[in-house]
PDB file of N, CA and C in Angstrom:
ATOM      1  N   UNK A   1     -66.107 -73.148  12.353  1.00  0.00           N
ATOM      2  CA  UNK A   1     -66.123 -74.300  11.448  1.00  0.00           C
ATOM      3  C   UNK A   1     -64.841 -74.310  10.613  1.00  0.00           C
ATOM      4  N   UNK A   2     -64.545 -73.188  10.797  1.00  0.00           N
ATOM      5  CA  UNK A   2     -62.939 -72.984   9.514  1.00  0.00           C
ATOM      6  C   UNK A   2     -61.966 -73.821  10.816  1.00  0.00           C
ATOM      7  N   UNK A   3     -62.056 -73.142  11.635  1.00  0.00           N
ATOM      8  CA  UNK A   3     -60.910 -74.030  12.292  1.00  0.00           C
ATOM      9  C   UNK A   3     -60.705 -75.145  12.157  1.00  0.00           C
ATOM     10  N   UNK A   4     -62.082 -76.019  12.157  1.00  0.00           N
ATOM     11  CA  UNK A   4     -62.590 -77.917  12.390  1.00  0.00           C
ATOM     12  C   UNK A   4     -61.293 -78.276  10.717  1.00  0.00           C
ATOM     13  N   UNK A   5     -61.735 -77.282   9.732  1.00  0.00           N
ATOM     14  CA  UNK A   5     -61.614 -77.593   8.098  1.00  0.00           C
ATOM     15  C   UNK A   5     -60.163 -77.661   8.416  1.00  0.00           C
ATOM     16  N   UNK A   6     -59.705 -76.740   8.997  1.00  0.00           N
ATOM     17  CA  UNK A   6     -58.070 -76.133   8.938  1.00  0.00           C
ATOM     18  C   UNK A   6     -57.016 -77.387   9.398  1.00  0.00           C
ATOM     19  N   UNK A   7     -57.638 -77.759  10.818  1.00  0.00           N
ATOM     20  CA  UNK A   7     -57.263 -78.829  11.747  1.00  0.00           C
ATOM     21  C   UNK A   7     -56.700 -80.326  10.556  1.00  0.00           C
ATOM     22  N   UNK A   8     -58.456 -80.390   9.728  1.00  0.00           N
ATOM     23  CA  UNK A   8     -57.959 -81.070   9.323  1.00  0.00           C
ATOM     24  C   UNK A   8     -57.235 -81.665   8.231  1.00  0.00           C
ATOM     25  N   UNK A   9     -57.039 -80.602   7.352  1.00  0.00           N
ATOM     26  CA  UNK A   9     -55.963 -80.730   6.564  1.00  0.00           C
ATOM     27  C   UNK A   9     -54.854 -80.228   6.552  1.00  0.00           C
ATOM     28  N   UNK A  10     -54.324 -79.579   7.906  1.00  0.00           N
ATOM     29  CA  UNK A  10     -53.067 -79.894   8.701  1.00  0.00           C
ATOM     30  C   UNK A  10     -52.655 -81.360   9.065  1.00  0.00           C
ATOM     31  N   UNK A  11     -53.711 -82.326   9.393  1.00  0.00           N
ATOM     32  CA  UNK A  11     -53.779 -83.500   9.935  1.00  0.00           C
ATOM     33  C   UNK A  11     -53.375 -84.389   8.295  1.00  0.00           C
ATOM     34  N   UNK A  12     -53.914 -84.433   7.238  1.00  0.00           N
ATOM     35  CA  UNK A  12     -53.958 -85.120   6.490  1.00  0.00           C
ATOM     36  C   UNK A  12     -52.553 -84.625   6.176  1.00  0.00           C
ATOM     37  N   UNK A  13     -52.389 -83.469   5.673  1.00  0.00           N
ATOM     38  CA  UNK A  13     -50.949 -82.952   5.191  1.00  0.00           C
ATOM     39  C   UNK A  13     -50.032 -83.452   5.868  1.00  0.00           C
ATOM     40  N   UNK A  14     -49.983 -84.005   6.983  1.00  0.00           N
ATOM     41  CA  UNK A  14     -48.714 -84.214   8.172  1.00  0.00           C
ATOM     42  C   UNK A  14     -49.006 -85.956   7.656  1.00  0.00           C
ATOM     43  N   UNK A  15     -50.058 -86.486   7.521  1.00  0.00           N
ATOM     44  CA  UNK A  15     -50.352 -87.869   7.679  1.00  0.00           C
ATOM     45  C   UNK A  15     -49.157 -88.195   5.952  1.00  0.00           C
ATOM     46  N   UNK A  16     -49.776 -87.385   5.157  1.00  0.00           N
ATOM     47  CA  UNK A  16     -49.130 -87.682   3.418  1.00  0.00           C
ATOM     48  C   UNK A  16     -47.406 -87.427   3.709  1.00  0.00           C
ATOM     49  N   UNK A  17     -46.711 -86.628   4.302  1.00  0.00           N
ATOM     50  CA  UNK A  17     -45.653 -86.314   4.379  1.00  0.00           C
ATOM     51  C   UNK A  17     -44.850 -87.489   5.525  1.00  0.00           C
ATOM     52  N   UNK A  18     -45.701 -88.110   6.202  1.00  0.00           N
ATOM     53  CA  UNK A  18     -44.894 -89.229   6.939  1.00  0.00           C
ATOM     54  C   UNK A  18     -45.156 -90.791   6.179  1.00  0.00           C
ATOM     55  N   UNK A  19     -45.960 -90.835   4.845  1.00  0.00           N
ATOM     56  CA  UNK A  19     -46.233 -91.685   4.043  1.00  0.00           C
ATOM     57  C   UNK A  19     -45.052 -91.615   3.351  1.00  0.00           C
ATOM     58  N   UNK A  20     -44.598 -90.402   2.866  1.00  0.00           N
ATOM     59  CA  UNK A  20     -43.572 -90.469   1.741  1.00  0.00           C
ATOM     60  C   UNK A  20     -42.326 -90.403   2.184  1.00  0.00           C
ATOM     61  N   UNK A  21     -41.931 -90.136   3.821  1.00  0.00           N
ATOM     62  CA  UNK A  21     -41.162 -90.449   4.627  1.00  0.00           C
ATOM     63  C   UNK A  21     -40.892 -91.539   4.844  1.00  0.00           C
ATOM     64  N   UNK A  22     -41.669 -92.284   5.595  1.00  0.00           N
ATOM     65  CA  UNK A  22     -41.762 -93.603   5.995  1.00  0.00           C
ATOM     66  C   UNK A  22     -42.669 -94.457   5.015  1.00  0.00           C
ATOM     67  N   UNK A  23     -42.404 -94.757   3.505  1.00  0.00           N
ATOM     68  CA  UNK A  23     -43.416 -95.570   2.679  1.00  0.00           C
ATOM     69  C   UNK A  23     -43.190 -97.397   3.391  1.00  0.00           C
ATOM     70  N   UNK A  24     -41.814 -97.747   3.482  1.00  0.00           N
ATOM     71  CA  UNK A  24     -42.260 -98.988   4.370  1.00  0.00           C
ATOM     72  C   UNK A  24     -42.949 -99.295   5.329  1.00  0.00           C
ATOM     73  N   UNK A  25     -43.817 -98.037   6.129  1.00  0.00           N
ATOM     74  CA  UNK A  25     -44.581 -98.860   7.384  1.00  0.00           C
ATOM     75  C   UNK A  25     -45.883 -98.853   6.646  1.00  0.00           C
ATOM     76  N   UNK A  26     -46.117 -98.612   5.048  1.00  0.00           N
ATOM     77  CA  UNK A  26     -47.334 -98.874   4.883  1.00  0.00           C
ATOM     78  C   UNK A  26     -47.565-100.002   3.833  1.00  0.00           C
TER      79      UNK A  26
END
């Protein structure tokens, strides 16, 4: 179950860092 947790706030962390990268495609 740690893995499922891990996955996904690798996922969110990568999602916030291409927000503040790329803030015009949002």
């Amino acid at each position: 179950m740690m893995d499922v947790l891990l996955a996904l706030i690798v996922v969110v962390a990568a999602y916030l860092v291409y927000a503040i990268l790329y803030p015009e495609r949002f």
